[in-house]
C-alpha atoms as a PDB file:
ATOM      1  CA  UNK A   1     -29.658  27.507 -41.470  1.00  0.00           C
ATOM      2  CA  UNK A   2     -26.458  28.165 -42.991  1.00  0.00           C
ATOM      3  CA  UNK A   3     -25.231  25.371 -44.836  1.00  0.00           C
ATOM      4  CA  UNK A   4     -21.302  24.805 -44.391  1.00  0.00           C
ATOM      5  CA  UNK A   5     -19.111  25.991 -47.329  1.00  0.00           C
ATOM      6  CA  UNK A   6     -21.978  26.556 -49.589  1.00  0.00           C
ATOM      7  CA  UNK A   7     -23.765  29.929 -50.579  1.00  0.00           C
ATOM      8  CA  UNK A   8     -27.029  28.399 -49.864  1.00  0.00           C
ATOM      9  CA  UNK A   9     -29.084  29.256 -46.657  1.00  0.00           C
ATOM     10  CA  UNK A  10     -32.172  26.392 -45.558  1.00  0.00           C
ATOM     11  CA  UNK A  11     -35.010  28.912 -44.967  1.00  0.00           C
ATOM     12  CA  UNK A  12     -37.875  27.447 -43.359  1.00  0.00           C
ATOM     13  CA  UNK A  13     -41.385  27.944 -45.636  1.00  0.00           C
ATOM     14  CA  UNK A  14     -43.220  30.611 -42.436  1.00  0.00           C
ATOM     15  CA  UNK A  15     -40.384  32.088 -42.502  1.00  0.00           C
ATOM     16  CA  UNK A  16     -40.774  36.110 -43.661  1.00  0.00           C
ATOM     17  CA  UNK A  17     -37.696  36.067 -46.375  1.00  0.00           C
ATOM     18  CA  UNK A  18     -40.068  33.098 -47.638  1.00  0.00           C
ATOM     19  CA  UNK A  19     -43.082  34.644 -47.956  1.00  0.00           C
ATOM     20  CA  UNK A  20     -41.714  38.271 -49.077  1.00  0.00           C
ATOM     21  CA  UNK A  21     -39.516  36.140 -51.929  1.00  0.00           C
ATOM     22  CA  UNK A  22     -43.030  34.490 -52.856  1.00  0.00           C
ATOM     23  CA  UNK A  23     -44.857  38.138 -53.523  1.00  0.00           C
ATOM     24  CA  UNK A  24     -41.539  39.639 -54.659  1.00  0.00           C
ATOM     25  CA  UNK A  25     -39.224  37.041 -56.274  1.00  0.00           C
ATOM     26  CA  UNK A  26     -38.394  39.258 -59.651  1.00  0.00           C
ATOM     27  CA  UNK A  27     -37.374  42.100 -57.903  1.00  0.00           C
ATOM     28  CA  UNK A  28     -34.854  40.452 -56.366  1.00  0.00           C
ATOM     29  CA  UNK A  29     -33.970  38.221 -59.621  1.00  0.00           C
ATOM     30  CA  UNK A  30     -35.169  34.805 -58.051  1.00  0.00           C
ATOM     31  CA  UNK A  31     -37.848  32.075 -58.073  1.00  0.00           C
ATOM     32  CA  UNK A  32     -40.237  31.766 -55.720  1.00  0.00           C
ATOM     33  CA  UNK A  33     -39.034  29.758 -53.062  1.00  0.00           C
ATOM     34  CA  UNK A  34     -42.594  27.517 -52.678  1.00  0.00           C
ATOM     35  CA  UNK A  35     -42.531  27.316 -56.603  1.00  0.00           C
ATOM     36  CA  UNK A  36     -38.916  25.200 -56.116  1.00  0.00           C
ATOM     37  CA  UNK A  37     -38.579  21.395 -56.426  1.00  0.00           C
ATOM     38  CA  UNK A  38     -37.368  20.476 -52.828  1.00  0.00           C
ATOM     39  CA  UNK A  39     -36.245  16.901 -50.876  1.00  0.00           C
ATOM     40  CA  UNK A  40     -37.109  19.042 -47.651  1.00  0.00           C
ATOM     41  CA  UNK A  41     -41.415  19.728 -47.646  1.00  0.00           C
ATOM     42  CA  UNK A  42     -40.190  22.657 -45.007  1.00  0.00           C
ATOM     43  CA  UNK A  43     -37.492  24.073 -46.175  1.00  0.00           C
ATOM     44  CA  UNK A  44     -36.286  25.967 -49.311  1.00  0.00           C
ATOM     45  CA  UNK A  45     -32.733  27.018 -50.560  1.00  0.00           C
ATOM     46  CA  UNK A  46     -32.008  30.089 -50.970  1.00  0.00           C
ATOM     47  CA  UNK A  47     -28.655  31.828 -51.961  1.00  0.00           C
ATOM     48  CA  UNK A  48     -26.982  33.509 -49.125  1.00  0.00           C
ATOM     49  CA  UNK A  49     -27.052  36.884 -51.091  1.00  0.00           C
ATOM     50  CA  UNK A  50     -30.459  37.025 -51.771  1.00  0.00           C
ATOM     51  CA  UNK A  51     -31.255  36.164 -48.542  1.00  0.00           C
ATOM     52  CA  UNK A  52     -29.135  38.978 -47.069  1.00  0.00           C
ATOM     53  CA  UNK A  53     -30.773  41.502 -49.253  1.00  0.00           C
ATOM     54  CA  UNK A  54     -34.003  40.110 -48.646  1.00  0.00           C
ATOM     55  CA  UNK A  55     -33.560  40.340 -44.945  1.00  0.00           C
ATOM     56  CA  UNK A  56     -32.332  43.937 -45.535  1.00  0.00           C
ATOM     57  CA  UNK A  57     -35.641  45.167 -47.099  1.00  0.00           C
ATOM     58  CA  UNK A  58     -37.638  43.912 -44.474  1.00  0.00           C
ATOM     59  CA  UNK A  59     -35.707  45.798 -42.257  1.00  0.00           C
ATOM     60  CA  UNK A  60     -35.618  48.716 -44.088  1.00  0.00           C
ATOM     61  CA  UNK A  61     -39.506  48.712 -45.231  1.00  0.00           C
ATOM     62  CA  UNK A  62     -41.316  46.591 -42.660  1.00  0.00           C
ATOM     63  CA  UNK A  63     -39.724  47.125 -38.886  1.00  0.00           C
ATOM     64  CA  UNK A  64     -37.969  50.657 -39.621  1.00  0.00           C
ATOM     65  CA  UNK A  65     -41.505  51.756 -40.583  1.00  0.00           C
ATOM     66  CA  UNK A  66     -43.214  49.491 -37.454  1.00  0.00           C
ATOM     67  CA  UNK A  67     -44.674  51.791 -35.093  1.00  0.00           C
ATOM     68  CA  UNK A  68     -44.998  49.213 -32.855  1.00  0.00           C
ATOM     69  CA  UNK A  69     -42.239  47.741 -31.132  1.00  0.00           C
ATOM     70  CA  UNK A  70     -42.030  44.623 -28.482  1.00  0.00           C
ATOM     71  CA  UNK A  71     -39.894  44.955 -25.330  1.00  0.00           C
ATOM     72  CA  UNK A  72     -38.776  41.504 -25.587  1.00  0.00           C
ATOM     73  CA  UNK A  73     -37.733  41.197 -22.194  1.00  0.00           C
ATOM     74  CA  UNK A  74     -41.116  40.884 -20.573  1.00  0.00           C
ATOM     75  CA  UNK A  75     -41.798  38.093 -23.439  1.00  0.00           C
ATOM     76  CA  UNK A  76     -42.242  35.382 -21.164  1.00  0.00           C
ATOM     77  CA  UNK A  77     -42.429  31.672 -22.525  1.00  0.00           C
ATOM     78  CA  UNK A  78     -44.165  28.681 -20.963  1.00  0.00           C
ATOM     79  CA  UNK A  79     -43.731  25.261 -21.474  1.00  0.00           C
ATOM     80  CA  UNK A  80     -43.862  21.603 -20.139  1.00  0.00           C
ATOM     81  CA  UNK A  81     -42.875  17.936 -20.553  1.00  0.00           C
ATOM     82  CA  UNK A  82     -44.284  16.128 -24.109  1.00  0.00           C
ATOM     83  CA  UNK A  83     -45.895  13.623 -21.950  1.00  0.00           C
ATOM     84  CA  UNK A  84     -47.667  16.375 -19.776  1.00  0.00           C
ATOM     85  CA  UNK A  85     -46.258  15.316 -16.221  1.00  0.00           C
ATOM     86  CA  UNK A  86     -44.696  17.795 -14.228  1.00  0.00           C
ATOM     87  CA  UNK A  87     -40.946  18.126 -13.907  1.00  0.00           C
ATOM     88  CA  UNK A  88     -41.167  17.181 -10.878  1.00  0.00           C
ATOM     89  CA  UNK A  89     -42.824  13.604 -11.042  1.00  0.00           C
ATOM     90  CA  UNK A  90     -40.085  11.029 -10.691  1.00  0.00           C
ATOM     91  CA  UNK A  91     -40.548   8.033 -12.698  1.00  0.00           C
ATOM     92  CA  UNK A  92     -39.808   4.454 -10.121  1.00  0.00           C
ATOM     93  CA  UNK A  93     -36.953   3.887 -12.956  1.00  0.00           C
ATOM     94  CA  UNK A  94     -34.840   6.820 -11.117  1.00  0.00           C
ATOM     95  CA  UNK A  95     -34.804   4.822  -7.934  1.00  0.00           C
ATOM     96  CA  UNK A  96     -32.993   1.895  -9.435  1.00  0.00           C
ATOM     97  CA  UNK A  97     -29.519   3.500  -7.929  1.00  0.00           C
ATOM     98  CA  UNK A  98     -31.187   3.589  -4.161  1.00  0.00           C
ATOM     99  CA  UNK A  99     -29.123   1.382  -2.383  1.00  0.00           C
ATOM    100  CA  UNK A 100     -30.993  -0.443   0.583  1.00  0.00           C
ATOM    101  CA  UNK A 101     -30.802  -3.569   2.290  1.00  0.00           C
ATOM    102  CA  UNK A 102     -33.761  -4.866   2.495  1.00  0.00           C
ATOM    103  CA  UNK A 103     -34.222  -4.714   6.420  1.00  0.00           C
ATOM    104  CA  UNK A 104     -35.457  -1.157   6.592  1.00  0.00           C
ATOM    105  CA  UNK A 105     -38.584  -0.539   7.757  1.00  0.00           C
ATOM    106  CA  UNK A 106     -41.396   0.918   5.861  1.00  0.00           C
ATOM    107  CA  UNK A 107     -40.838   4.305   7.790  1.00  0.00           C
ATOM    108  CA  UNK A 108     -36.657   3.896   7.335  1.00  0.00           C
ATOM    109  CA  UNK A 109     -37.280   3.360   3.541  1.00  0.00           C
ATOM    110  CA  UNK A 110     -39.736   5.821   3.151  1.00  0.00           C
ATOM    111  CA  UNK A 111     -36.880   8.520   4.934  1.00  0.00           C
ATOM    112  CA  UNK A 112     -34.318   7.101   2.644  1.00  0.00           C
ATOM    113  CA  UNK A 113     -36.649   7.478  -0.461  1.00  0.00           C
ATOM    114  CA  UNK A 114     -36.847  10.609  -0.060  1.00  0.00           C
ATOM    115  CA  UNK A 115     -33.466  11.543   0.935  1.00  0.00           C
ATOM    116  CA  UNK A 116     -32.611   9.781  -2.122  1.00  0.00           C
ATOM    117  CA  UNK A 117     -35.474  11.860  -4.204  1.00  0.00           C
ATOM    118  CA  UNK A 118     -34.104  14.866  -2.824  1.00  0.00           C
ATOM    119  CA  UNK A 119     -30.760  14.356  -4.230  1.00  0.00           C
ATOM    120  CA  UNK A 120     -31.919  13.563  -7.556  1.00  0.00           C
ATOM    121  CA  UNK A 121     -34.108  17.014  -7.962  1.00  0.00           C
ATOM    122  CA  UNK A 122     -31.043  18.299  -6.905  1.00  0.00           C
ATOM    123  CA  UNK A 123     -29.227  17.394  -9.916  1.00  0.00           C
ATOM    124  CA  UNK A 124     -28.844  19.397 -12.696  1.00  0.00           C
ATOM    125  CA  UNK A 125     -30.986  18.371 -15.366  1.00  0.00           C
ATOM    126  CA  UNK A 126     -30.885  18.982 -19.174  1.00  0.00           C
ATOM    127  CA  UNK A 127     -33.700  19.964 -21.020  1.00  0.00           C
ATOM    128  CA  UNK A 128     -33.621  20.207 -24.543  1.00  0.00           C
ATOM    129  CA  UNK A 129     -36.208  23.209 -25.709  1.00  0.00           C
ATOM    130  CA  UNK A 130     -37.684  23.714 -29.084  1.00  0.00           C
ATOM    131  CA  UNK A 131     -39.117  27.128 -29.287  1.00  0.00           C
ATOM    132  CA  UNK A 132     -40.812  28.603 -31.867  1.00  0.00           C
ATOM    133  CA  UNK A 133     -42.287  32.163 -32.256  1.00  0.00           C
ATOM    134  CA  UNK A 134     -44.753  33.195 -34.793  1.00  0.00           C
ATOM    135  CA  UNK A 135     -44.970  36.586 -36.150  1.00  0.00           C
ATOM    136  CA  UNK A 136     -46.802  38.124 -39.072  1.00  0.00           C
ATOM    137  CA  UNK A 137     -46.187  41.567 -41.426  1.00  0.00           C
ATOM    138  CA  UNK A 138     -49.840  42.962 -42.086  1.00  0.00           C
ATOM    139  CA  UNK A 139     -49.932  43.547 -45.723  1.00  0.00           C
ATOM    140  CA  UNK A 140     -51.398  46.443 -47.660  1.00  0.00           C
END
């Protein structure tokens, strides 16, 4: 995370720039980011240039050397809703709009409902995603 009109860049602690810094901090004239005081448990600063250079050398020495490579477009992700129903249970609460009278029958409610129900899958519906991905560099 870049913070705004600083040089410093939040790096999360699994992140690689992390741990290479950790094994490698004097080669690139720094302290080891976990060895750093921090207000964040998570997350350690590190200057945006030493970042960028760090990023570069695991470029250069780590995936230009990789002989394996990942076709990321048949990565496919799963996930579902913290409370483990499925998107498509409706929660009573979202009929609260469903405007009867009263003097439908059980059958003319139960059309209405789910006329109603319909509408509201229907809807476009945001969905806020945290994704993380885990990857590792095999050291030697």
């Amino acid at each position: 995370m870049v913070v705004p009109e600083s040089d410093i860049v939040m790096v999360h602690l699994q992140h690689p720039v992390v741990q290479l810094l950790d094994k490698k901090s004097e080669d690139f004239g720094t302290q080891p980011p976990t060895a750093q005081p921090t207000s964040t448990p998570n997350w350690r600063q590190i200057h945006r240039s030493v970042f960028h250079k760090a990023c570069a050398w695991l470029r250069e020495n780590i995936l230009a050397k990789s002989s394996k490579t990942f076709d990321l477009s048949q990565m496919t992700i799963n996930f579902g809703k913290t409370d483990k129903t499925n998107f498509n249970e409706m929660p009573a609460s979202c009929f609260t709009d469903l405007n009867f009278t009263g003097e439908e029958d059980i059958d003319e409610l139960n059309s209405k409902k789910n006329r109603y129900a319909n509408i509201v899958m229907q809807r476009p519906y945001t969905l806020d995603l945290k994704i993380m991905l885990t990857y590792r560099f095999a050291s030697h």
